[in-house]
PDB file of N, CA and C in Angstrom:
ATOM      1  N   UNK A   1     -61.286 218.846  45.136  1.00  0.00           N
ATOM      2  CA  UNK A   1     -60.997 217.655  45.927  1.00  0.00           C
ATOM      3  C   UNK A   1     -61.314 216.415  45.085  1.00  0.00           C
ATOM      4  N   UNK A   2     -60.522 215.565  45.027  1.00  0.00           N
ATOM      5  CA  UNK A   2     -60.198 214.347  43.994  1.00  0.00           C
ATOM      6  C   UNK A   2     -61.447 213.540  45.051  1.00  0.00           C
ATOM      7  N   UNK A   3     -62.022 212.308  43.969  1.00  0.00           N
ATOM      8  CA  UNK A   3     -62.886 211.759  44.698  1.00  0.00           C
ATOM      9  C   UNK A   3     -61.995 210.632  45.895  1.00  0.00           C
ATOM     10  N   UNK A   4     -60.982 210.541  45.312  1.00  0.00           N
ATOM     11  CA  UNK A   4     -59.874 209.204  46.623  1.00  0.00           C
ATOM     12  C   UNK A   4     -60.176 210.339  47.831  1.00  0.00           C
ATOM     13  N   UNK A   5     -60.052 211.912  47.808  1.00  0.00           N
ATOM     14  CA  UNK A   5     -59.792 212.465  49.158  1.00  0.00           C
ATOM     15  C   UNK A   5     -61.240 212.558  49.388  1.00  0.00           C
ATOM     16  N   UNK A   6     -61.961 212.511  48.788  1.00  0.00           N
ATOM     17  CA  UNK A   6     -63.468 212.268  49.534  1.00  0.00           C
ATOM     18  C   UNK A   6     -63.628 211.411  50.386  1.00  0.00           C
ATOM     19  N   UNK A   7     -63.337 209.897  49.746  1.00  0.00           N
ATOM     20  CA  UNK A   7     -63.403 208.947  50.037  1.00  0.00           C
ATOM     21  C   UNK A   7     -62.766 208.512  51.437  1.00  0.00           C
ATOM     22  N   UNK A   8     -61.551 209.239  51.396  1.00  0.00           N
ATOM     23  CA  UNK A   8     -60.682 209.067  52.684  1.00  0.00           C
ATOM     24  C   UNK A   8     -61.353 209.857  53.788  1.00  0.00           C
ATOM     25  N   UNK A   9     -61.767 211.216  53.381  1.00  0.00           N
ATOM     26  CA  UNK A   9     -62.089 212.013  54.465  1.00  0.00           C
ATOM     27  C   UNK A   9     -63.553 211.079  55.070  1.00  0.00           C
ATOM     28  N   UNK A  10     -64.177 210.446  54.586  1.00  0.00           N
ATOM     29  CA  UNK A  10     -65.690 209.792  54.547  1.00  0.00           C
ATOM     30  C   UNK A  10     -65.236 209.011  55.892  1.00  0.00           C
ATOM     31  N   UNK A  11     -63.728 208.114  55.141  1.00  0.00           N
ATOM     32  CA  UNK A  11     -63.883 206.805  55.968  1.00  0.00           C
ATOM     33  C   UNK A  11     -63.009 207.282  57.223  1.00  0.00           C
ATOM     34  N   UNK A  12     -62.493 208.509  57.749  1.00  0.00           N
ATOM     35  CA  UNK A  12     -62.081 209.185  58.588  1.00  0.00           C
ATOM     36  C   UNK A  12     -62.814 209.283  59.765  1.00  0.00           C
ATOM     37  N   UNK A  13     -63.897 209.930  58.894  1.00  0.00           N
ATOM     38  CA  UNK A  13     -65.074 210.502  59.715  1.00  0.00           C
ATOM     39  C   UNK A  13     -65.753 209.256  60.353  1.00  0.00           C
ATOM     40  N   UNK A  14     -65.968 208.229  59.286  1.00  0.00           N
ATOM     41  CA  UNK A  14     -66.793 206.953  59.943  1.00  0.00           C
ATOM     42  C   UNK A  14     -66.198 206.072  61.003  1.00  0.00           C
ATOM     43  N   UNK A  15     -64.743 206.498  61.058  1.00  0.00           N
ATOM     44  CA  UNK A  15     -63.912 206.295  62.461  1.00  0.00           C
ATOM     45  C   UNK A  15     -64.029 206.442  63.383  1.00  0.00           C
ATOM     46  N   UNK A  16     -63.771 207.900  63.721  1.00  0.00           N
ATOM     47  CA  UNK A  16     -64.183 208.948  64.433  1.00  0.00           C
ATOM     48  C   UNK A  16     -65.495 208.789  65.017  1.00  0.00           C
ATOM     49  N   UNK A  17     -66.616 208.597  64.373  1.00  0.00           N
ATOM     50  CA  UNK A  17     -67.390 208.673  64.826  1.00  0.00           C
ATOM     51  C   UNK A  17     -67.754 207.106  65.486  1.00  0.00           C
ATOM     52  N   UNK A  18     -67.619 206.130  64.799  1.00  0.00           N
ATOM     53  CA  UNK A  18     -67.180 204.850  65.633  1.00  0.00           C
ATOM     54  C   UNK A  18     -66.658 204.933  67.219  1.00  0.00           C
ATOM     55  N   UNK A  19     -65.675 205.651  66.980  1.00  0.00           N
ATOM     56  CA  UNK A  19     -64.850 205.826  68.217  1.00  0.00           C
ATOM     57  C   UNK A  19     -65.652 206.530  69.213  1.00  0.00           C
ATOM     58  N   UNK A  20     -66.062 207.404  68.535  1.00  0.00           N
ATOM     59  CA  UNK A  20     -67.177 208.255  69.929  1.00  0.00           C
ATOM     60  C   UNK A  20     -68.186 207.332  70.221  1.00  0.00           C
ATOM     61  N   UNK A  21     -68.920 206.796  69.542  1.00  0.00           N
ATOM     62  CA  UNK A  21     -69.706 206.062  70.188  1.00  0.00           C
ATOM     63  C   UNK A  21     -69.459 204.884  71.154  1.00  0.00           C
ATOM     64  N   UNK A  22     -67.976 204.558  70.577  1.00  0.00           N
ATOM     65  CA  UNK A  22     -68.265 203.097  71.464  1.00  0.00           C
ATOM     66  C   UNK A  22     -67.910 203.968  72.773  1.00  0.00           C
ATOM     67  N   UNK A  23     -67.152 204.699  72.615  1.00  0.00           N
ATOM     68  CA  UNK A  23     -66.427 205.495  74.242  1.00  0.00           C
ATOM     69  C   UNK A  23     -67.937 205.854  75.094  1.00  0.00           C
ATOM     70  N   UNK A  24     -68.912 206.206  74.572  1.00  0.00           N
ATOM     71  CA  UNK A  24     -70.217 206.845  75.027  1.00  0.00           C
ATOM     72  C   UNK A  24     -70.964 205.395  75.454  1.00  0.00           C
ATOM     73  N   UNK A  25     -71.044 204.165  74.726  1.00  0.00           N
ATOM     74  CA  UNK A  25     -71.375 203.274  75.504  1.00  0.00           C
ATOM     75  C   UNK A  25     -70.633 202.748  76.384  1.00  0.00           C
ATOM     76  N   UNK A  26     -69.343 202.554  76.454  1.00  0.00           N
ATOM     77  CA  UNK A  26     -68.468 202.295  77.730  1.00  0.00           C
ATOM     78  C   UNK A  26     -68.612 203.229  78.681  1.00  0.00           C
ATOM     79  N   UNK A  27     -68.737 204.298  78.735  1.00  0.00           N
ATOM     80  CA  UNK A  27     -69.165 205.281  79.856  1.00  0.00           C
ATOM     81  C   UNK A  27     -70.332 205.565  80.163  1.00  0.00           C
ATOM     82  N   UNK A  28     -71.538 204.806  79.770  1.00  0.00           N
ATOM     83  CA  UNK A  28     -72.828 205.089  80.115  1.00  0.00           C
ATOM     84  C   UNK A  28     -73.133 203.281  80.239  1.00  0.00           C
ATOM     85  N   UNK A  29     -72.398 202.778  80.442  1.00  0.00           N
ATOM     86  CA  UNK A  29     -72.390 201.240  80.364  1.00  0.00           C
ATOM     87  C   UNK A  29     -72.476 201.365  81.916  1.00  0.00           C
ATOM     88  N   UNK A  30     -74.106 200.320  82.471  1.00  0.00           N
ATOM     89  CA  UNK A  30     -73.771 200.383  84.312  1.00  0.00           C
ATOM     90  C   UNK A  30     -73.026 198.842  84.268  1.00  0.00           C
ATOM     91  N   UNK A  31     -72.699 199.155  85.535  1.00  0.00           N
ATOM     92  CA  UNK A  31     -71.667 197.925  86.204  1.00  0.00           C
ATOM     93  C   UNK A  31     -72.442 196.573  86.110  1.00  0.00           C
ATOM     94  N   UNK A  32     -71.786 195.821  86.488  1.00  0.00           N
ATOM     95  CA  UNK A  32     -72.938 193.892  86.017  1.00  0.00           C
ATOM     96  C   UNK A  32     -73.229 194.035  86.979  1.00  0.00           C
ATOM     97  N   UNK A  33     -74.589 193.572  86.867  1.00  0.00           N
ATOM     98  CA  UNK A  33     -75.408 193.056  87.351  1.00  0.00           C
ATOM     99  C   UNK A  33     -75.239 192.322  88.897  1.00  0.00           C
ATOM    100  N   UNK A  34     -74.297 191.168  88.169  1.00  0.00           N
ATOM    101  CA  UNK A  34     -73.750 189.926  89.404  1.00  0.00           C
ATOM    102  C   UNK A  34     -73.027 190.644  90.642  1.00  0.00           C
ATOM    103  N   UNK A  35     -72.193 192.209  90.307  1.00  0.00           N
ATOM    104  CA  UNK A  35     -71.645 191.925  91.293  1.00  0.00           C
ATOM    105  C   UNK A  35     -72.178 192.972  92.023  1.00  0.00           C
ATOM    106  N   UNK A  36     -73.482 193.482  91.640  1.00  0.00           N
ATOM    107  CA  UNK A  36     -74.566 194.161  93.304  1.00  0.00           C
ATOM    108  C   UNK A  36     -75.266 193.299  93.602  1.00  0.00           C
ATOM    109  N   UNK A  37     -75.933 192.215  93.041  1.00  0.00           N
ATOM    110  CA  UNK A  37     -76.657 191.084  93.189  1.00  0.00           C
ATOM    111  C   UNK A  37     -76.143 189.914  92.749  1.00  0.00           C
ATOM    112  N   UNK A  38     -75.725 189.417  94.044  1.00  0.00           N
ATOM    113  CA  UNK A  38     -75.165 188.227  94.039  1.00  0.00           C
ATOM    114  C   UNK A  38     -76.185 187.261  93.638  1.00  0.00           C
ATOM    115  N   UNK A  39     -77.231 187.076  94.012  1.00  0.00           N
ATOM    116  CA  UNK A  39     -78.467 185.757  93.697  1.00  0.00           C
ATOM    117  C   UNK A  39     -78.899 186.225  92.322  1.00  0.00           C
ATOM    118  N   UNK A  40     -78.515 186.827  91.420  1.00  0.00           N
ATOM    119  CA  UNK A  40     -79.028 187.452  90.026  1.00  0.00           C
ATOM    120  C   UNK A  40     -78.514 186.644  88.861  1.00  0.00           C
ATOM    121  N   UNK A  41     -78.570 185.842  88.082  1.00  0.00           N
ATOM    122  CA  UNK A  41     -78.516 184.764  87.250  1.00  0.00           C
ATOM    123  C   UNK A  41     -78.789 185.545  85.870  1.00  0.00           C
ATOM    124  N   UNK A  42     -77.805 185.656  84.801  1.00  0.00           N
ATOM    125  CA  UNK A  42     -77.861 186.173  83.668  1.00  0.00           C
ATOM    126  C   UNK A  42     -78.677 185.294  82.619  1.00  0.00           C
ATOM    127  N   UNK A  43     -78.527 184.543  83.105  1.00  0.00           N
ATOM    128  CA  UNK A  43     -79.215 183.102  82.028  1.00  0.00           C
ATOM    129  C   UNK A  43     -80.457 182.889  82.256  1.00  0.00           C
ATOM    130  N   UNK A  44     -80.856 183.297  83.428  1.00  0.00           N
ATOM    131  CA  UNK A  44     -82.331 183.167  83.915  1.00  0.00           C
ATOM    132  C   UNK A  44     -83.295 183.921  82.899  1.00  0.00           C
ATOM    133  N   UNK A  45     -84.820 182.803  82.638  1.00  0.00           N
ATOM    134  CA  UNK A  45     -85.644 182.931  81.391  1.00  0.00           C
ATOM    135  C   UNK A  45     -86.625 184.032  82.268  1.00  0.00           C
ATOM    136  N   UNK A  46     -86.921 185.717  81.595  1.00  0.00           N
ATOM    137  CA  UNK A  46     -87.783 186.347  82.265  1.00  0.00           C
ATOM    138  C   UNK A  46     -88.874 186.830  81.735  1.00  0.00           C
ATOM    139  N   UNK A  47     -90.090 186.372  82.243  1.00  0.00           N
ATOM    140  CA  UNK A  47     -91.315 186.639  81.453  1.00  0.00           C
ATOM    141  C   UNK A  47     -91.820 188.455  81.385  1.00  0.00           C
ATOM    142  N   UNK A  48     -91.860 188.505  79.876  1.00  0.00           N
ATOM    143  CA  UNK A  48     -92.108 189.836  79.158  1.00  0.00           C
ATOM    144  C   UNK A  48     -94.201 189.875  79.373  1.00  0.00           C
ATOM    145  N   UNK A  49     -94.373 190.980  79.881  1.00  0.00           N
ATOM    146  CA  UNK A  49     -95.666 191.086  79.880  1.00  0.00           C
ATOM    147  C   UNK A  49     -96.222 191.105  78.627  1.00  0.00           C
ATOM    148  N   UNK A  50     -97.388 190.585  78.293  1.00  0.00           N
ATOM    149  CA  UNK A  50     -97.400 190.895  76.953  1.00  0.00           C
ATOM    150  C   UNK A  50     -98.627 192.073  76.577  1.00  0.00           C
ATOM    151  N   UNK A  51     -98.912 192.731  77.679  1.00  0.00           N
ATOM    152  CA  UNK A  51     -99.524 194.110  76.940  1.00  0.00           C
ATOM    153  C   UNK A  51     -98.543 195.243  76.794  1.00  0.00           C
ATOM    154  N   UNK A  52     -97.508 195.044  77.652  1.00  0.00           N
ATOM    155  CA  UNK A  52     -96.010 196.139  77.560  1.00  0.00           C
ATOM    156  C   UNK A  52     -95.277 196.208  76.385  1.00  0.00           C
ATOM    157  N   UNK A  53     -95.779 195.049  75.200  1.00  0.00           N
ATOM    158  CA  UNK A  53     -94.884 194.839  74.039  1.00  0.00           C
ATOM    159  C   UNK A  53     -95.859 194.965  72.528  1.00  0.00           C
ATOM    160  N   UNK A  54     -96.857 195.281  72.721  1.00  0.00           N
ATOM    161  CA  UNK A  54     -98.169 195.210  71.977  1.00  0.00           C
ATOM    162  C   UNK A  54     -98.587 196.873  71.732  1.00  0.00           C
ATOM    163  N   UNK A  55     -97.382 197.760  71.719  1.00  0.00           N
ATOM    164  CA  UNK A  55     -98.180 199.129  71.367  1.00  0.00           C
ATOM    165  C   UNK A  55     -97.570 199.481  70.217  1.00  0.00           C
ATOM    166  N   UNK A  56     -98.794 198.849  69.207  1.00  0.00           N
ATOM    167  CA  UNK A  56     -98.638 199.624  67.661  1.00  0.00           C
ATOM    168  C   UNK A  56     -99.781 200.317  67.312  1.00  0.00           C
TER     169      UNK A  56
END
């Protein structure tokens, strides 16, 4: 196998596998937010606890 058909089969694969993933986040993607909760504001600033972010 010539290294061009390596190369091709590589960037095949890195397609492919592109493709599965995004399909796996579109189907494990939940619905927005806004439209089960109407009073729910995407822009709204939300305070992170800060012992929940501190485990090293």
């Amino acid at each position: 196998m010539t290294r061009y058909e390596r190369m091709k089969m590589q960037r095949r694969m890195q397609r492919r596998i592109r493709l599965v993933v995004e399909e796996r986040r579109m189907a494990l993607a939940l619905p927005p937010a806004s439209a089960a909760d109407p009073a729910y504001d995407p822009e709204a600033t939300v305070e992170i606890p800060r012992g929940v972010t501190d485990k090293t």
